[in-house]
PDB file of N, CA and C in Angstrom:
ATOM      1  N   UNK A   1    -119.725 172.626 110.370  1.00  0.00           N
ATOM      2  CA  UNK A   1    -118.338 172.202 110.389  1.00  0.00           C
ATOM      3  C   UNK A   1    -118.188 171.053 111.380  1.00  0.00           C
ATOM      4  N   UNK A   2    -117.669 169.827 110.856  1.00  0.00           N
ATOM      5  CA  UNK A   2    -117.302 168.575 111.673  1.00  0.00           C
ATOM      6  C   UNK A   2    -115.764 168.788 111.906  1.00  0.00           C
ATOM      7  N   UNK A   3    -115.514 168.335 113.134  1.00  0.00           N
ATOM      8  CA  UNK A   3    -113.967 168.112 113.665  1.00  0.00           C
ATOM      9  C   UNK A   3    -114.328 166.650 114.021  1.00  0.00           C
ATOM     10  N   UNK A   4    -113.008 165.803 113.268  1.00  0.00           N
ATOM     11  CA  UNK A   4    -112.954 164.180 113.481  1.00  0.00           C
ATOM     12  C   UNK A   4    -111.662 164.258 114.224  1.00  0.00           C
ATOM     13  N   UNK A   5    -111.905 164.585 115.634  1.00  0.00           N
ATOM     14  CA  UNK A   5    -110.865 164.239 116.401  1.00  0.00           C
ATOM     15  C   UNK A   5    -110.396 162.831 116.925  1.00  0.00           C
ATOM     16  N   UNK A   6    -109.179 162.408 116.642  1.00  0.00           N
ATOM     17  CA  UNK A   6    -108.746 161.122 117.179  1.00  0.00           C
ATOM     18  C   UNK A   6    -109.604 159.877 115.749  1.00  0.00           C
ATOM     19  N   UNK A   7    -109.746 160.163 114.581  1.00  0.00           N
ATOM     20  CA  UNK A   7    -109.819 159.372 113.542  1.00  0.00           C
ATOM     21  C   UNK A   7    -109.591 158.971 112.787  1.00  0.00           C
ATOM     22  N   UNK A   8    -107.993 159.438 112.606  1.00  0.00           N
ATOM     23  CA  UNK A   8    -107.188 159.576 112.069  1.00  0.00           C
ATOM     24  C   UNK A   8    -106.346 158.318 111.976  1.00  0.00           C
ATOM     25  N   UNK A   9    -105.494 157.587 111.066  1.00  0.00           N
ATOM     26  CA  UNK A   9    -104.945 156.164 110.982  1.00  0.00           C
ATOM     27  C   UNK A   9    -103.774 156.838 110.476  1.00  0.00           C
ATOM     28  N   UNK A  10    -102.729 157.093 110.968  1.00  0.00           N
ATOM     29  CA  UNK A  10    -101.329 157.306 110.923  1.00  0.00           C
ATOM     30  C   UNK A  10    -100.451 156.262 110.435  1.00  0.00           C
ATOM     31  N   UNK A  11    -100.058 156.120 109.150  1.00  0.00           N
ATOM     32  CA  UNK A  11     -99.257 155.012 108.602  1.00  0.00           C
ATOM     33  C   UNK A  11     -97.830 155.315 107.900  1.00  0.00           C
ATOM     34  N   UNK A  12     -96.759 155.277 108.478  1.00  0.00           N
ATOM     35  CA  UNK A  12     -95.666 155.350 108.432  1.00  0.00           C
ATOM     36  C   UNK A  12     -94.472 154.485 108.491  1.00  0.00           C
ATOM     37  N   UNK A  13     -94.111 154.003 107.624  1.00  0.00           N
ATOM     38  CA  UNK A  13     -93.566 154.449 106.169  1.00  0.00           C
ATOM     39  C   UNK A  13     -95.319 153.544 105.444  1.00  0.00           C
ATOM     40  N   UNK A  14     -95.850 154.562 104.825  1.00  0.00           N
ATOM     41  CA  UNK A  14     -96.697 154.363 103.848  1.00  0.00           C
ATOM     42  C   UNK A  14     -97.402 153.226 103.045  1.00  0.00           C
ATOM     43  N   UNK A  15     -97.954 152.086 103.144  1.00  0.00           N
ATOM     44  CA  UNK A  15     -97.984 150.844 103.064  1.00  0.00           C
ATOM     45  C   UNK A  15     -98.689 150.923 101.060  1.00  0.00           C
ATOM     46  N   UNK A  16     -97.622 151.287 100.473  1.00  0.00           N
ATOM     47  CA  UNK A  16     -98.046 151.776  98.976  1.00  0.00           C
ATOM     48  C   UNK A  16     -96.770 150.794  98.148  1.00  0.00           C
ATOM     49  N   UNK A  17     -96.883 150.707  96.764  1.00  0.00           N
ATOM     50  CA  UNK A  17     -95.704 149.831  96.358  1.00  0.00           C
ATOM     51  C   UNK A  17     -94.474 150.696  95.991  1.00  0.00           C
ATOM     52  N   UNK A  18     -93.638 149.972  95.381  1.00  0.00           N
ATOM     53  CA  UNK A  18     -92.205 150.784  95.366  1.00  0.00           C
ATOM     54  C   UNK A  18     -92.264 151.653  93.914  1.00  0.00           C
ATOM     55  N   UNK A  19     -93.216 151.342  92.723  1.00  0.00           N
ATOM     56  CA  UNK A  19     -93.185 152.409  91.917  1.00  0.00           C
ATOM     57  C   UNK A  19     -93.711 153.873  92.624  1.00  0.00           C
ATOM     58  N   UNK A  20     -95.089 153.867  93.552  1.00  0.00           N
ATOM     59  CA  UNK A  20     -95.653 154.867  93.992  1.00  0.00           C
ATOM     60  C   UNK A  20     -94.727 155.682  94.919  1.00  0.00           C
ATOM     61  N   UNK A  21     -94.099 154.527  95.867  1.00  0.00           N
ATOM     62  CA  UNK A  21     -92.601 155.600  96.584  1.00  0.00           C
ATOM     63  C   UNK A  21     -91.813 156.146  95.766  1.00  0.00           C
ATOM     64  N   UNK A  22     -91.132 155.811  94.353  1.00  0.00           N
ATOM     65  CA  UNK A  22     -90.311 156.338  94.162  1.00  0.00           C
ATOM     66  C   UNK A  22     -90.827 157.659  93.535  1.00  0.00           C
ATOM     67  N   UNK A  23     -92.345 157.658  92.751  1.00  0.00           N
ATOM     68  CA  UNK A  23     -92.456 158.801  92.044  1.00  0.00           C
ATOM     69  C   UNK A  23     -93.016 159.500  93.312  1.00  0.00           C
ATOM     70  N   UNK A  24     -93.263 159.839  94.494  1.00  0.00           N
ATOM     71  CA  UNK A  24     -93.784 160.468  95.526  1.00  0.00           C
ATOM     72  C   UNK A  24     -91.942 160.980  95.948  1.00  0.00           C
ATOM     73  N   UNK A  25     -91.283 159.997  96.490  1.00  0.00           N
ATOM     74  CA  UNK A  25     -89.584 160.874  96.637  1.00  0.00           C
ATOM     75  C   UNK A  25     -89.059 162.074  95.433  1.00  0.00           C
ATOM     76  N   UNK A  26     -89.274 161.554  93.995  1.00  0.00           N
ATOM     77  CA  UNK A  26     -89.079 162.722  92.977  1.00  0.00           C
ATOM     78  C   UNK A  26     -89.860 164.162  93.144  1.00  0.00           C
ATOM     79  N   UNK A  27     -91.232 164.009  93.992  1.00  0.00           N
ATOM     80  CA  UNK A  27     -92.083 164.950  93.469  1.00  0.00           C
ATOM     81  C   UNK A  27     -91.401 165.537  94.503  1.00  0.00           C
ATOM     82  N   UNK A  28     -91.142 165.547  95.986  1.00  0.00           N
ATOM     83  CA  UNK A  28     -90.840 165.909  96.933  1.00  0.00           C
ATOM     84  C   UNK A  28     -89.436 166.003  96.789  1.00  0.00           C
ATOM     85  N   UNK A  29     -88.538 165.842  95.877  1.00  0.00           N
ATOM     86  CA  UNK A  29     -87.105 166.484  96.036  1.00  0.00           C
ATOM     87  C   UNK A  29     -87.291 167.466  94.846  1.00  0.00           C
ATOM     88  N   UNK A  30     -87.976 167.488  93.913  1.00  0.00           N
ATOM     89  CA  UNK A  30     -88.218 168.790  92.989  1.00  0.00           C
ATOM     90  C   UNK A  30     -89.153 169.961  93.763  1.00  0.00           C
ATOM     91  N   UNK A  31     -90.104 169.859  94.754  1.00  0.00           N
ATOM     92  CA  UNK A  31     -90.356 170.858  95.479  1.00  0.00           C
ATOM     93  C   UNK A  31     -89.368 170.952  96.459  1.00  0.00           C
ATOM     94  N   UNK A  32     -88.575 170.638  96.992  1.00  0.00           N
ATOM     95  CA  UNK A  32     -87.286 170.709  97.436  1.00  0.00           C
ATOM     96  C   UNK A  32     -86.743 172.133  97.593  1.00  0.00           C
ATOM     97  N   UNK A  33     -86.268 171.558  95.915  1.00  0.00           N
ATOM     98  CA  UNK A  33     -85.420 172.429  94.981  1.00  0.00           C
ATOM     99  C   UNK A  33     -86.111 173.783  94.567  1.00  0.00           C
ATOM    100  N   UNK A  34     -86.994 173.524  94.050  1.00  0.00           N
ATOM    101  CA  UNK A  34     -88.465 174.650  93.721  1.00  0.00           C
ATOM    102  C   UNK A  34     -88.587 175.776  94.827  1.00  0.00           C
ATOM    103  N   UNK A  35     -88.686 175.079  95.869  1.00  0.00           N
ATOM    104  CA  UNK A  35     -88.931 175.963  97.192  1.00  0.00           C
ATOM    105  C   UNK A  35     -87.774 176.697  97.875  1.00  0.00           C
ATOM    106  N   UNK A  36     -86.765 176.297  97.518  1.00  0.00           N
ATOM    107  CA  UNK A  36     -85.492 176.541  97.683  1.00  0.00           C
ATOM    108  C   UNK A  36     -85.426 176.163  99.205  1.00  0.00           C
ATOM    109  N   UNK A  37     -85.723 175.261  99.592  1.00  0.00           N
ATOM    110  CA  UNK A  37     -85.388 174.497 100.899  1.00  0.00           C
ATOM    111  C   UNK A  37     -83.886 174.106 101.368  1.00  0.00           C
ATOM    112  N   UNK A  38     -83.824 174.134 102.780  1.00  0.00           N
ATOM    113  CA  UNK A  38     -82.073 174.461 102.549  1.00  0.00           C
ATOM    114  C   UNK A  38     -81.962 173.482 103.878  1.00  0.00           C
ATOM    115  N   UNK A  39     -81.018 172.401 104.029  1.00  0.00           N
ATOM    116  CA  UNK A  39     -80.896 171.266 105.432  1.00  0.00           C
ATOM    117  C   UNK A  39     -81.818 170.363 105.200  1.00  0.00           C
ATOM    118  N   UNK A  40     -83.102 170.771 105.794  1.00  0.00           N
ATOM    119  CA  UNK A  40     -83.880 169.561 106.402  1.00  0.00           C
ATOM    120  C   UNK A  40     -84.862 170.707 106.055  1.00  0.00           C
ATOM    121  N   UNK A  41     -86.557 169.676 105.729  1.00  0.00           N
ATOM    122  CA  UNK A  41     -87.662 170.035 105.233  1.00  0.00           C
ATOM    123  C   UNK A  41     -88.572 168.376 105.621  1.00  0.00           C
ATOM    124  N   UNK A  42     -90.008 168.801 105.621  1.00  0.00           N
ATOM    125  CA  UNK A  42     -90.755 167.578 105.524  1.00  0.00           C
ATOM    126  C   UNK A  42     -91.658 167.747 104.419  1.00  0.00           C
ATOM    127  N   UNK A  43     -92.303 166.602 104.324  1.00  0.00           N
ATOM    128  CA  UNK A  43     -93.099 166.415 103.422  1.00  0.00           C
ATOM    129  C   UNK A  43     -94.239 165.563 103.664  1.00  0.00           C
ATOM    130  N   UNK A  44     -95.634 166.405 103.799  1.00  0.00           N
ATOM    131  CA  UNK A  44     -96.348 165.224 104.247  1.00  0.00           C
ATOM    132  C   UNK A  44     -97.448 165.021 103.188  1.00  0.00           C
ATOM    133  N   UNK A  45     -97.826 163.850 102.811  1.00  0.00           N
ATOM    134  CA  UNK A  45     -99.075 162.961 101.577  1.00  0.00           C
ATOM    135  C   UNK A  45    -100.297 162.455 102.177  1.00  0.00           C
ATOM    136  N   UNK A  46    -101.646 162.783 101.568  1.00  0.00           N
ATOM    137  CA  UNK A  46    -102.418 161.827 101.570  1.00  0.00           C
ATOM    138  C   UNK A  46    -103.003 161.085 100.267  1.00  0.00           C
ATOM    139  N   UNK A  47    -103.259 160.495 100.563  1.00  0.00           N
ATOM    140  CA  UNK A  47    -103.529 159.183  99.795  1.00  0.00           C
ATOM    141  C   UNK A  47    -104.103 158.126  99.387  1.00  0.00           C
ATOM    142  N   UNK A  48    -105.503 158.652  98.384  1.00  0.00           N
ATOM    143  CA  UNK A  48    -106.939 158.231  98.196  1.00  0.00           C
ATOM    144  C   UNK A  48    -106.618 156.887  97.488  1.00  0.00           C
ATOM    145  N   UNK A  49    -106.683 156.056  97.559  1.00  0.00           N
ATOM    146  CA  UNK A  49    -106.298 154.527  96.893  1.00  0.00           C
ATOM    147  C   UNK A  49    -107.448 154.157  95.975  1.00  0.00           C
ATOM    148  N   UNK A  50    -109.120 155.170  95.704  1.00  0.00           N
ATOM    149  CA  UNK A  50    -110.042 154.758  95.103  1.00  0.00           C
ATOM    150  C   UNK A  50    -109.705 155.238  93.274  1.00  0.00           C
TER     151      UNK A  50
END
């Protein structure tokens, strides 16, 4: 077992185009709803570009 501590590239807001944001906001307000999430919730993505 490897631990990659501190290798991590943190990119926020997501440097992806605006079709890929919008279908990533849909998927994440239908698990939302799905989950029955209630106020405030997060949502976190990764994101293989190959």
């Amino acid at each position: 077992m490897q631990i990659y501590i501190g290798m991590s590239k943190y990119v926020c807001p997501g440097d992806i185009d605006l079709d890929l944001t919008k279908r990533v906001q849909e998927i994440t307000e239908r698990l939302f709803d799905v989950l029955k999430c209630r106020h405030y919730s997060r949502a976190d993505f990764r994101l293989d570009m190959k």
